[in-house]
Protein backbone atom coordinates (compact mmCIF):
# COMPACT_ATOMS: atom_id res chain seq x y z
CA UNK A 1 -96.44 -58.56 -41.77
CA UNK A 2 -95.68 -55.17 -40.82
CA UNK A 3 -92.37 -55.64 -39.19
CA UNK A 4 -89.67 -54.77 -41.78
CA UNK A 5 -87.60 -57.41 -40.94
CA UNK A 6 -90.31 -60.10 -40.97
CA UNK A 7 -91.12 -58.44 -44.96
CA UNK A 8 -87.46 -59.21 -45.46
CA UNK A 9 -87.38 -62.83 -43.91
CA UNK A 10 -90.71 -63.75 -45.75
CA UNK A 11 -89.26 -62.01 -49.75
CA UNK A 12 -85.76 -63.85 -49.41
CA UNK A 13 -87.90 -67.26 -48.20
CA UNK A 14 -90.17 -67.15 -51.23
CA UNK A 15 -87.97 -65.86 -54.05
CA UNK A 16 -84.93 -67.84 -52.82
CA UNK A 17 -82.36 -64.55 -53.09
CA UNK A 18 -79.88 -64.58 -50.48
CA UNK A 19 -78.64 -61.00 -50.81
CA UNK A 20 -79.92 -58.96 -48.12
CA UNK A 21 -79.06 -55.68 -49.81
CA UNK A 22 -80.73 -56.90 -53.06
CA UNK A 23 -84.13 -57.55 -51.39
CA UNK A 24 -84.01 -54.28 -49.40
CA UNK A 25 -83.85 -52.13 -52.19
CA UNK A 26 -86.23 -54.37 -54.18
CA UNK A 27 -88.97 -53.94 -51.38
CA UNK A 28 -87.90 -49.73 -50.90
CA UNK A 29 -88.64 -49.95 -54.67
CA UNK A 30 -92.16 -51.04 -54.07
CA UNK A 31 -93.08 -49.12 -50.60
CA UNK A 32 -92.45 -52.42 -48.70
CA UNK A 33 -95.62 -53.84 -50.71
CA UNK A 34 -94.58 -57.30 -49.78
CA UNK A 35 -96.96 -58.84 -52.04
CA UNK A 36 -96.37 -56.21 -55.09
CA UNK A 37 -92.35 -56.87 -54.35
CA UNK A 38 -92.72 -60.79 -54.92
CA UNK A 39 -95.47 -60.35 -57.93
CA UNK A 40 -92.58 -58.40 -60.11
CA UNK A 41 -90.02 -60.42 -59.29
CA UNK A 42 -91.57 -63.24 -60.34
CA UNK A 43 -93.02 -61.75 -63.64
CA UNK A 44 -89.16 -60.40 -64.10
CA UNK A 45 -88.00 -64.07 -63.41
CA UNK A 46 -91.01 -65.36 -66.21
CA UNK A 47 -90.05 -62.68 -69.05
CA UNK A 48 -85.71 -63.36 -67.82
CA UNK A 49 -86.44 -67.27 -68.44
CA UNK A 50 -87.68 -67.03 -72.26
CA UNK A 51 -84.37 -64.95 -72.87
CA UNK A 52 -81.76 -67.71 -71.88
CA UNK A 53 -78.94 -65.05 -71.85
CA UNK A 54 -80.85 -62.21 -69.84
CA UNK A 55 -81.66 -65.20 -66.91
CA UNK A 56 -78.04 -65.94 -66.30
CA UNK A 57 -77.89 -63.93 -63.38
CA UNK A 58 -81.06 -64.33 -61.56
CA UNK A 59 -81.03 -68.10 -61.74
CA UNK A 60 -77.43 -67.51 -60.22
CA UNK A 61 -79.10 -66.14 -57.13
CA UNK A 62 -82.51 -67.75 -57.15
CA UNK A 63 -80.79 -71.30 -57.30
CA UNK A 64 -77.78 -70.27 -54.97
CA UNK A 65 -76.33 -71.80 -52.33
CA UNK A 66 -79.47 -70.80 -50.50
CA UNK A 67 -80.83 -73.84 -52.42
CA UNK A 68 -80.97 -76.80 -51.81
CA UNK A 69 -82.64 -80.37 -53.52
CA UNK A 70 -83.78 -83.10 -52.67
CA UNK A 71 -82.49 -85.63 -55.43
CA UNK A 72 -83.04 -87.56 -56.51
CA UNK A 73 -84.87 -90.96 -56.53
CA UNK A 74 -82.43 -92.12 -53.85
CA UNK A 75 -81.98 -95.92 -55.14
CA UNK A 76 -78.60 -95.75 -54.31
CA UNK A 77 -77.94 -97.75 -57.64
CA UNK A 78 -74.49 -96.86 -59.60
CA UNK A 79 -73.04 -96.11 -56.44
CA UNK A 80 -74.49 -92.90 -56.00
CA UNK A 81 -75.12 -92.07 -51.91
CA UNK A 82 -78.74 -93.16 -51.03
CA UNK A 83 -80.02 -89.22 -49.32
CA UNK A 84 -80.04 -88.92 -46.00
CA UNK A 85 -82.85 -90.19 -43.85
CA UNK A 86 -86.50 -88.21 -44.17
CA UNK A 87 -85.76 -87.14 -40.14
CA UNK A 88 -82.62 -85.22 -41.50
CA UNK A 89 -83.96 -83.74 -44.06
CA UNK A 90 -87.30 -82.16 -42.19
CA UNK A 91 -84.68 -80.56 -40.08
CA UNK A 92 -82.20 -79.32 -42.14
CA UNK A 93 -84.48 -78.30 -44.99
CA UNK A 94 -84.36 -73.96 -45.06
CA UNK A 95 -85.06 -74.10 -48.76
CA UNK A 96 -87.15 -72.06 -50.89
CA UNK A 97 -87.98 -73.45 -54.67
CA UNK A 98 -88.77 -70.57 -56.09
CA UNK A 99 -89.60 -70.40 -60.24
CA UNK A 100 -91.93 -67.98 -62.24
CA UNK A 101 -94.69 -66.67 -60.42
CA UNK A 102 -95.49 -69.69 -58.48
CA UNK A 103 -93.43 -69.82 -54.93
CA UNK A 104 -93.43 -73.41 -53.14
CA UNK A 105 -91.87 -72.70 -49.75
CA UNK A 106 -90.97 -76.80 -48.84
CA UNK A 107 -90.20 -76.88 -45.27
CA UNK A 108 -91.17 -79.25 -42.54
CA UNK A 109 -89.43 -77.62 -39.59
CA UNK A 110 -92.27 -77.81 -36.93
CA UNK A 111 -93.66 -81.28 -38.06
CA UNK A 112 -95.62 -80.80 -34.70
CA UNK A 113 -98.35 -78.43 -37.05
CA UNK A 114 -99.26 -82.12 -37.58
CA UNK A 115 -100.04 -83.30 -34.18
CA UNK A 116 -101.76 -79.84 -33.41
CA UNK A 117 -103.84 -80.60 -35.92
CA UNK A 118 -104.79 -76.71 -36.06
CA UNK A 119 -106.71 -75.47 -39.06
CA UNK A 120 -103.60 -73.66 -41.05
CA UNK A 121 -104.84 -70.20 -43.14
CA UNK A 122 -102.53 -70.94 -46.02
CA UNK A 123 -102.05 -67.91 -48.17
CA UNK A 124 -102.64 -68.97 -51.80
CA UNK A 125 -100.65 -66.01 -53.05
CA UNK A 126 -97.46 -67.77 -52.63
CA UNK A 127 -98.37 -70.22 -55.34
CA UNK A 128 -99.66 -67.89 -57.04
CA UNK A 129 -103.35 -68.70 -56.89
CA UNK A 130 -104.72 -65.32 -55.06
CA UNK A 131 -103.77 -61.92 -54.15
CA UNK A 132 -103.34 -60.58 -50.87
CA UNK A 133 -107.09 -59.08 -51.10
CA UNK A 134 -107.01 -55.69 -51.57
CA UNK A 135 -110.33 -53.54 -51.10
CA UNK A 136 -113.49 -56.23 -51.30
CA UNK A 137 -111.35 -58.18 -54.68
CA UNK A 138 -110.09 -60.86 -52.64
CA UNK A 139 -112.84 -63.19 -52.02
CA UNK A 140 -114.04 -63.12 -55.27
CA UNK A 141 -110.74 -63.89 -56.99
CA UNK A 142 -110.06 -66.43 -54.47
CA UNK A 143 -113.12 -68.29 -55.80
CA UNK A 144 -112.60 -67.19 -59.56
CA UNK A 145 -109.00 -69.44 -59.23
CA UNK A 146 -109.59 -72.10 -56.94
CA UNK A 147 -112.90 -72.74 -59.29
CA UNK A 148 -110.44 -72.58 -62.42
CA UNK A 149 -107.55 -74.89 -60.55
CA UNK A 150 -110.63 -77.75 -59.78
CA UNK A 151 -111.80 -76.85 -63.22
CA UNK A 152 -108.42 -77.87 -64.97
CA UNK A 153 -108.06 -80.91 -62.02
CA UNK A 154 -111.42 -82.33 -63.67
CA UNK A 155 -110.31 -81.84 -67.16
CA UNK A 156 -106.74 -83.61 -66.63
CA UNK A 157 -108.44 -86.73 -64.71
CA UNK A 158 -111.04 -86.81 -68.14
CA UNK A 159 -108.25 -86.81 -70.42
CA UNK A 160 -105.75 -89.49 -68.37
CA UNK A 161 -108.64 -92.37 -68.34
CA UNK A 162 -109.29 -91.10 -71.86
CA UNK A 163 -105.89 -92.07 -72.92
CA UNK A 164 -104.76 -94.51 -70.38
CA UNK A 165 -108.09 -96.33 -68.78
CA UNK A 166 -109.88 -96.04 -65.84
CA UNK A 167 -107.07 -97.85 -63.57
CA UNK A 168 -104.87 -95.28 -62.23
CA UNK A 169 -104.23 -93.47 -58.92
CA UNK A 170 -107.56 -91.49 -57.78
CA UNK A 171 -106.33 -88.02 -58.75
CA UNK A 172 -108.33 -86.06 -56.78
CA UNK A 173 -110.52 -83.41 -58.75
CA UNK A 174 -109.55 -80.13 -56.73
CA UNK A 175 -106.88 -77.31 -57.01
CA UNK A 176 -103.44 -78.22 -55.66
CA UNK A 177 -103.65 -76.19 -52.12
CA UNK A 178 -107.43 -77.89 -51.37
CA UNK A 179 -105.35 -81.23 -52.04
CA UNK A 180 -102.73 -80.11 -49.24
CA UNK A 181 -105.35 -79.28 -47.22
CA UNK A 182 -107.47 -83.08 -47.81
CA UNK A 183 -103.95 -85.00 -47.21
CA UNK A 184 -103.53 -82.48 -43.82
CA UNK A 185 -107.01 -83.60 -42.31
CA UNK A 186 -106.19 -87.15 -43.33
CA UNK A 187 -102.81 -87.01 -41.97
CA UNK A 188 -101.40 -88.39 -45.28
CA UNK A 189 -98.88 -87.27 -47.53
CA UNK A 190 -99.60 -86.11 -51.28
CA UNK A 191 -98.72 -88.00 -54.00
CA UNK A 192 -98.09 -85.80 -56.90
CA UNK A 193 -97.67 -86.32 -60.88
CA UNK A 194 -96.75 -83.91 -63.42
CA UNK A 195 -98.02 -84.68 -66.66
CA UNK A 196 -96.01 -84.14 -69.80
CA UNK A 197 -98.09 -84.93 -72.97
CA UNK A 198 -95.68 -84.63 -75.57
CA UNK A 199 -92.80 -85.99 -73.96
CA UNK A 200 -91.57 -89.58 -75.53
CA UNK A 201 -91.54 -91.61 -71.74
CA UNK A 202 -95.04 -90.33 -70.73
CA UNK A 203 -97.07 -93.32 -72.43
CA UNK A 204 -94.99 -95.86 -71.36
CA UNK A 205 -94.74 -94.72 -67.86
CA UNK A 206 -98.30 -94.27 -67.31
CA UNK A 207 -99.36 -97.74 -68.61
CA UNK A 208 -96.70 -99.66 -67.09
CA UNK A 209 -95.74 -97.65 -63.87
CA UNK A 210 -98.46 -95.24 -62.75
CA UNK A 211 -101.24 -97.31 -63.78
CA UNK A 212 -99.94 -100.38 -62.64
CA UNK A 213 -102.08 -101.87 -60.45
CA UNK A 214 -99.59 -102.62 -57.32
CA UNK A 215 -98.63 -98.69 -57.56
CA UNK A 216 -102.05 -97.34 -57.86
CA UNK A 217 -102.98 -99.80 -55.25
CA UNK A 218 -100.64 -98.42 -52.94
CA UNK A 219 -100.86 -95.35 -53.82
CA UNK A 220 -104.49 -94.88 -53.57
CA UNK A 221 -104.17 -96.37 -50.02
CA UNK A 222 -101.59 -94.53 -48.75
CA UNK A 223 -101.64 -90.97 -50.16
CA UNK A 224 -103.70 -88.35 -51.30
CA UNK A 225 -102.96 -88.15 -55.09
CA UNK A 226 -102.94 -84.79 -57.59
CA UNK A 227 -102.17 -84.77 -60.99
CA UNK A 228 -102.23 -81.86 -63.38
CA UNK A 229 -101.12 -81.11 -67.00
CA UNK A 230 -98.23 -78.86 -67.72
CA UNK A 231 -100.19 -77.56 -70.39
CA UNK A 232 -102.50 -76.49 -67.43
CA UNK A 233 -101.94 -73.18 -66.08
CA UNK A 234 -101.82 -74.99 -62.31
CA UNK A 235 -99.60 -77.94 -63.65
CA UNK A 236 -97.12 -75.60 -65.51
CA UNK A 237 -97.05 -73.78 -61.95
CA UNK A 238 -96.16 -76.53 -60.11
CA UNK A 239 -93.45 -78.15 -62.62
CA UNK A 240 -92.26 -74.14 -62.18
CA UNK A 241 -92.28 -74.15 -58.64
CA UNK A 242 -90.51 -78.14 -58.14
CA UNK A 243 -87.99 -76.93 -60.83
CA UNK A 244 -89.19 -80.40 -62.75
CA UNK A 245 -86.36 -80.79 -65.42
CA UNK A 246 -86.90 -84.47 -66.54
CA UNK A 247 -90.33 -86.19 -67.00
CA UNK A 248 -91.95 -88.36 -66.28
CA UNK A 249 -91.90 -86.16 -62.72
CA UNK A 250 -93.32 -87.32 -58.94
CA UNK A 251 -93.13 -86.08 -55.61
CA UNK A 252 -94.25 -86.69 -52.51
CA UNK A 253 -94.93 -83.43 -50.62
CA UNK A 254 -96.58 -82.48 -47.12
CA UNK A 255 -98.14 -79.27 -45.12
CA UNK A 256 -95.34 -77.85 -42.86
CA UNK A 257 -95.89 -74.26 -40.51
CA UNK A 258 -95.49 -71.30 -41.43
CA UNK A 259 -97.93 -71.69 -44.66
CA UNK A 260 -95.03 -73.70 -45.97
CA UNK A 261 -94.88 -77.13 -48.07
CA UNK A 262 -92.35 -79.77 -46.92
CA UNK A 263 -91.00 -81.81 -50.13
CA UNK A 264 -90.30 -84.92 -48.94
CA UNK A 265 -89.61 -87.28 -52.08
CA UNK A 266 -89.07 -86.27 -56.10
CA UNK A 267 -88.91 -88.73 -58.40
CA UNK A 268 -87.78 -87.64 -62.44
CA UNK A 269 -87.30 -89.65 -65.64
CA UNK A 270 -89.38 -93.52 -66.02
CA UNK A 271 -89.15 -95.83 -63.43
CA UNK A 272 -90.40 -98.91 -63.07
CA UNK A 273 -93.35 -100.10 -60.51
CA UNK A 274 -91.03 -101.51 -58.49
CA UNK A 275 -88.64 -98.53 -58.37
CA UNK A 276 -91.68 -96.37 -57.46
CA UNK A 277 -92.97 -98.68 -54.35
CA UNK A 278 -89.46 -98.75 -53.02
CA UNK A 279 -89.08 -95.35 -53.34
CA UNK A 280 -93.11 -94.31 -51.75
CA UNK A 281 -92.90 -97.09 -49.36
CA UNK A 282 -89.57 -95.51 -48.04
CA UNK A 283 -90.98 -92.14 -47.64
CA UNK A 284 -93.92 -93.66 -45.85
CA UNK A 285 -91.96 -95.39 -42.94
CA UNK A 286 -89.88 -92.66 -42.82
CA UNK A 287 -92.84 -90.32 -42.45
CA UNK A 288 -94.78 -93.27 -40.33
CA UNK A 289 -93.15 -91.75 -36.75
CA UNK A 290 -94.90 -88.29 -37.25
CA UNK A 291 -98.28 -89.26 -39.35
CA UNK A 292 -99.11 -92.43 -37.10
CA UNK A 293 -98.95 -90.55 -33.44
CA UNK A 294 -100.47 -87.42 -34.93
CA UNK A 295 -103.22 -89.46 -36.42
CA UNK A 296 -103.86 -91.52 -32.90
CA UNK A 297 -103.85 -88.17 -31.28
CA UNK A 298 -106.03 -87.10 -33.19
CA UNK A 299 -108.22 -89.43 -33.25
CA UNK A 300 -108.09 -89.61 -29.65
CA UNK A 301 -108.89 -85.95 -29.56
CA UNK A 302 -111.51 -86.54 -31.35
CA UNK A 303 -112.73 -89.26 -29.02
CA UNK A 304 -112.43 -86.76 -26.12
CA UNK A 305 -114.37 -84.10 -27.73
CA UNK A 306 -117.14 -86.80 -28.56
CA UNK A 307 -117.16 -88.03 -25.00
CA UNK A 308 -117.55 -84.72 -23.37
CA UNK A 309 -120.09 -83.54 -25.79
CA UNK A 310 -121.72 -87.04 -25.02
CA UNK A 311 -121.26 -86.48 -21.20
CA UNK A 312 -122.34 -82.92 -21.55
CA UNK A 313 -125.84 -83.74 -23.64
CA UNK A 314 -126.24 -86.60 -20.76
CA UNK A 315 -125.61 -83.76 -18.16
CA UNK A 316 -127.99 -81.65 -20.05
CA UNK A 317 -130.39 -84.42 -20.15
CA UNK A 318 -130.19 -84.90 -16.51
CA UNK A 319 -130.66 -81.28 -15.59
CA UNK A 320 -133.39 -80.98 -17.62
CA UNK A 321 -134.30 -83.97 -16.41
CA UNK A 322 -134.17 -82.99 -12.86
CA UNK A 323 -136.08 -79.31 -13.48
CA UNK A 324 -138.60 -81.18 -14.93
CA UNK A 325 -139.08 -82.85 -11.68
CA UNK A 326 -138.65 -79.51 -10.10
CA UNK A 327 -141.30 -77.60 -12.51
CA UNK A 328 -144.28 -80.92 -11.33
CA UNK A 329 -143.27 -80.83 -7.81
CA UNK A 330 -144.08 -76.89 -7.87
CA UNK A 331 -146.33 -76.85 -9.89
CA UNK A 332 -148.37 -79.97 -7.38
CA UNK A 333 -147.11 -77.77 -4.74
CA UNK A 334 -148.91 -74.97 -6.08
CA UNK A 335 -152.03 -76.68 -7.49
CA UNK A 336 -152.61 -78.03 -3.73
CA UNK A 337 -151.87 -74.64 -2.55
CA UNK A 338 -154.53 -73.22 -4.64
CA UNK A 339 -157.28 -76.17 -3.77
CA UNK A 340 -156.41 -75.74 -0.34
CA UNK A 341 -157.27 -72.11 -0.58
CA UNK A 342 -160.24 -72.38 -2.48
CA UNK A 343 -161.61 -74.68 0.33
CA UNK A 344 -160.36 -72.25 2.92
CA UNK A 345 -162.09 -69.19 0.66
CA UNK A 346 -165.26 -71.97 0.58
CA UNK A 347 -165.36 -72.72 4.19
CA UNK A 348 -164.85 -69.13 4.64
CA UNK A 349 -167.56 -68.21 2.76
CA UNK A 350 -169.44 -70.70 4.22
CA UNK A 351 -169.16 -69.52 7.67
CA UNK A 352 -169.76 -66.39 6.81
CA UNK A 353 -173.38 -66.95 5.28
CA UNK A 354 -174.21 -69.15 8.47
CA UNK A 355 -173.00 -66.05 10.55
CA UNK A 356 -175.34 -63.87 8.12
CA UNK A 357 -178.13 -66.80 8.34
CA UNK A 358 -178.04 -66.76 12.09
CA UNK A 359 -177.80 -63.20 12.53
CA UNK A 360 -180.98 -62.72 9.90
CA UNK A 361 -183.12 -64.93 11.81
CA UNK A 362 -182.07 -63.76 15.03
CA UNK A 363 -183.05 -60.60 13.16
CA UNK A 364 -186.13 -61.89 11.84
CA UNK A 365 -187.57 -63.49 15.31
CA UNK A 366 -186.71 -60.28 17.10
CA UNK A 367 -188.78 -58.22 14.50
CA UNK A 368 -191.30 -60.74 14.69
CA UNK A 369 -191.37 -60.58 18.33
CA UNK A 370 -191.69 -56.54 18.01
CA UNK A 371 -194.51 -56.52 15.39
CA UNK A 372 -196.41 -58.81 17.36
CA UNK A 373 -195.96 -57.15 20.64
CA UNK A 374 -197.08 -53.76 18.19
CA UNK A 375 -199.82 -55.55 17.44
CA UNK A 376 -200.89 -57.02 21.14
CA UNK A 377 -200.25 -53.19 21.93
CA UNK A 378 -202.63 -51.98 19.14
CA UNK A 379 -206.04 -53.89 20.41
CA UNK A 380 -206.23 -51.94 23.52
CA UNK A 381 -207.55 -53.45 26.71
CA UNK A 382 -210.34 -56.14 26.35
CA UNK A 383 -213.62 -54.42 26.80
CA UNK A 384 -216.15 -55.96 29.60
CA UNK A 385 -219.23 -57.61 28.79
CA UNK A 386 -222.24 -55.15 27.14
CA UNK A 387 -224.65 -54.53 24.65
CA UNK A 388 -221.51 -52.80 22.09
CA UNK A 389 -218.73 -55.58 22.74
CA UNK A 390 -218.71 -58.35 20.55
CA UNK A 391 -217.43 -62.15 22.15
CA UNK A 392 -215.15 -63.68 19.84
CA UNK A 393 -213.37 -67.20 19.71
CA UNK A 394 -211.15 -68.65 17.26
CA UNK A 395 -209.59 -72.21 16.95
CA UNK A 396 -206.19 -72.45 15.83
CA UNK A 397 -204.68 -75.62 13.61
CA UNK A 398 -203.48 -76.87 16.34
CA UNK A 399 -207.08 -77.09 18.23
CA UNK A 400 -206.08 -74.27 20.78
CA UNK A 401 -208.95 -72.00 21.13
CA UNK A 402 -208.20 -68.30 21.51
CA UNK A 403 -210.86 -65.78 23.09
CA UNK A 404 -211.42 -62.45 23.08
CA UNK A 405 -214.13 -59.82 23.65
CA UNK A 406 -214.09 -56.66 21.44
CA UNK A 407 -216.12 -53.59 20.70
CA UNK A 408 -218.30 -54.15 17.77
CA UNK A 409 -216.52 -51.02 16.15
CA UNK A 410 -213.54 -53.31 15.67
CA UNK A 411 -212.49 -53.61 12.20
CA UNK A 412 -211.79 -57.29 10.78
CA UNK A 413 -208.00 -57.02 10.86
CA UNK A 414 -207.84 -56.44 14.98
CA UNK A 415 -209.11 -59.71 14.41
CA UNK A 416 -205.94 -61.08 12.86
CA UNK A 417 -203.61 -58.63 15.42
CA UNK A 418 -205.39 -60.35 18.23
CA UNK A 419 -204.21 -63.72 16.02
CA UNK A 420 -200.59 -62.53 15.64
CA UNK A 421 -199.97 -61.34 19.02
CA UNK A 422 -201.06 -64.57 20.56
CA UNK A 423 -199.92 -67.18 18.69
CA UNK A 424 -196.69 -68.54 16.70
CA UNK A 425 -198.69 -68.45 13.29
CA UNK A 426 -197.31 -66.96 10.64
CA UNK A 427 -198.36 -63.31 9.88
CA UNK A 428 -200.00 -63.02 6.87
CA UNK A 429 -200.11 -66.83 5.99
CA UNK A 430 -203.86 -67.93 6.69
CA UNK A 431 -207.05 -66.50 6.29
CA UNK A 432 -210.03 -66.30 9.03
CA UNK A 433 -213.17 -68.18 8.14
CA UNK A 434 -216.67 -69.15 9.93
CA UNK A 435 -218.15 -72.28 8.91
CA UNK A 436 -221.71 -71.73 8.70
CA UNK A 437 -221.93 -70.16 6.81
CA UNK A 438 -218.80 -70.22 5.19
CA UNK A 439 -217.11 -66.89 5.01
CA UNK A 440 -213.56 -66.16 4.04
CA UNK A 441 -212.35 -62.97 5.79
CA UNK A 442 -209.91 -62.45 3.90
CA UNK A 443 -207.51 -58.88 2.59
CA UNK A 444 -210.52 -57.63 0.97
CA UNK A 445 -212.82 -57.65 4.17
CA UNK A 446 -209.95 -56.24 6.65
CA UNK A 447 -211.96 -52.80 6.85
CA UNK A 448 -214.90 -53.87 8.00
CA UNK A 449 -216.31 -53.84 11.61
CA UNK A 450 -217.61 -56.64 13.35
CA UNK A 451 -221.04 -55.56 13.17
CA UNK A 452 -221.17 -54.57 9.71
CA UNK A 453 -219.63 -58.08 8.47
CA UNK A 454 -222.40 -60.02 10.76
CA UNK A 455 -220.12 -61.29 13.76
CA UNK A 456 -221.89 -59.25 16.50
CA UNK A 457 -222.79 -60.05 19.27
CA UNK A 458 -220.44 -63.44 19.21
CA UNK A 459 -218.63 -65.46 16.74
CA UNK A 460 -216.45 -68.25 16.44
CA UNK A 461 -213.92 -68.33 13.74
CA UNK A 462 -211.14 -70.62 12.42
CA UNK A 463 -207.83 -70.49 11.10
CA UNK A 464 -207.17 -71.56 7.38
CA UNK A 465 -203.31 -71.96 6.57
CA UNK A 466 -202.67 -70.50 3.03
CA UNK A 467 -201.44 -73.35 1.23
């Protein structure tokens, strides 16, 4: 809060003192250290209440006209005026009950913190179980105290069935504020007990009114319970803070805005289990036209968030639902993409080496055609008849017969030129032979002449495919 006027609202709220001028030059006095301010005034109040004469005049202004109770059962019995109606006093309820150096702030002006059902930060410095977190301290302490409060909640729950069974309202083991909080996100109100060990009406309340079993019944039904010891450091707080003067004490209490408590109900001295459920079941229809729509609204809140998150997972489901559709069809889209060019880079490829095929034997017949028109060239014309020419005539597989005359000079392999030139063998694929006597003219006999091998004057030769 640094607006100085805010500083001053929030000091007179929690120490209850009415006197603007008072709290102005009690906050100048500590450099507007709001939470400094309220810590010594509240250890002055502590050390001022075990001197009965020094506390005259602070309890004069802490418990003011700027107070104001909420007293006290409300039976209306003995003709005293039953309180006004739980509606009134939410509205007209500006108090501060402020003792020691615990501060409960009750007011439940803005009930509608209820219905919001907005997660409240409430500052456990006012009741007096943090600081304000200075430096990297606050966490730490937080967690120190609230461990201590739940520590001393345990330890008064052990020692109440200890004494007076296990049949009694289900206290719950936590420090008071974590207690507000449970009854806030259960949109109850808290049921609280302040335990006085020595004095004479606490046995006899406890086993016949607290631990009755209509009462705890109820109670453990309809509110969210706390109990703690005065003896406690958390307890003593408390019966501080309600300004508990008789025991046996109750109260019914609820969250309010403004990190405030709303005191609803406090109940002092015995009473029986009757007196009790009148008194609680009161409170509760009283309390029933706030708590029942806030809970239905919240529940139905609730409902809504569950239904979009269920419509926004089915959403989710669907989109992913549909990409997956989206991811096969491309990726079938691609897959034939990628066949159909492979058979186009196939057929391509295909083509290509008939192109290359064709154009090598086109290649290969019009060499062929050359070498054998080289070689037709290379015998020269055909000599005439004489004493030097030799007449030679050679049957092909086929049974053609070619002839030819040549000069007896002629070396074996005009032989096989006159062979390629004239016919469609294949060059170099058979072998010349004479049959009697058998002679293979083959690669090692292609420098000989015809007279030297023994085919002059005349010869007749055949063709012998190489296998």
């Amino acid at each position: 809060m640094s607006d100085v006027a805010d500083k001053l609202s929030y000091f007179q709220a929690i120490t209850g003192v009415e006197d603007v001028d008072l709290c102005t030059e009690i906050l100048t006095a500590h450099g507007w250290d709001l939470e400094l301010a309220i810590s010594s005034f509240t250890s002055t109040s502590n050390s001022e209440n075990n001197n009965p004469a020094a506390s005259s005049s602070v309890t004069a202004v802490a418990n003011g006209d700027a107070i104001e109770r909420f007293e006290r059962s409300g039976t209306g019995n003995n003709g005293e005026a039953v309180p006004p109606g739980l509606a009134w006093k939410i509205i007209t309820l500006p108090i501060s009950i402020i003792s020691g150096s615990l501060g409960l702030v009750s007011s439940a002006i803005g009930l509608g913190f209820w219905v919001a059902g907005g997660v409240l930060s409430y500052s456990l410095s006012v009741i007096g179980l943090s600081s304000s977190g200075r430096g990297g301290e606050s966490s730490s302490a937080h967690l120190v105290l609230a461990t201590a409060a739940a520590a001393e909640a345990v330890s008064f729950v052990s020692i109440f069935e200890r004494e007076f069974g296990d049949r009694h309202p289900n206290f719950v083991t936590e420090s008071f504020m974590d207690a507000l909080q449970r009854s806030r996100r259960e949109f109850k109100l808290m049921f609280v007990y302040l335990h006085s060990p020595e004095h004479p009406d606490t046995p006899s309340f406890c086993v016949e009114t607290l631990c009755s079993e209509v009462l705890t019944g109820f109670v453990n039904e309809n509110f969210v319970a706390w109990g703690g010891s005065i003896r406690a450091t958390e307890g003593f707080k408390m019966s501080n803070s309600l300004k508990a003067s008789r025991f046996p004490f109750c109260a019914v209490v609820m969250a309010a805005t403004n990190q405030r408590i709303a005191l609803l109900q406090q109940v002092e001295g015995p009473k029986s289990p009757e007196e009790m459920l009148t008194l609680l079941q009161r409170v509760l229809e009283e309390s029933s036209t706030v708590l029942v729509p806030a809970r239905l609204e919240a529940e139905e809140r609730i409902n809504n968030i569950r239904l979009r998150e269920e419509q926004d997972a089915a959403y989710q489901a669907a989109l992913e639902a549909d990409r997956a559709r989206e991811r096969q069809r491309k990726e079938e889209e691609e897959k034939l993409a990628r066949e159909a060019a492979e058979a186009e880079r196939k057929q391509k490829e295909e083509e290509e080496a008939c192109v290359k095929a064709a154009r090598e034997a086109t290649e290969r017949e019009a060499a062929l055609v050359k070498l054998r028109e080289e070689k037709g060239l290379s015998l020269g014309p055909e000599p005439e008849k004489g004493p030097d020419v030799t007449q030679v005539l050679v049957r092909l597989p086929n049974g053609e017969r070619k002839g030819r005359r040549f000069y007896f000079t002629a070396t074996i392999q005009s032989l096989y030129d006159f062979v390629d030139s004239s016919s469609c063998l294949e060059i170099g694929n058979y072998t010349l032979v004479t049959n009697f006597p058998r002679v293979l003219y083959g690669p090692d006999k292609l420098s000989l002449t015809l007279k030297k091998a023994g085919l002059h004057p005349q010869v007749s030769l055949f063709v012998e495919l190489n296998s």
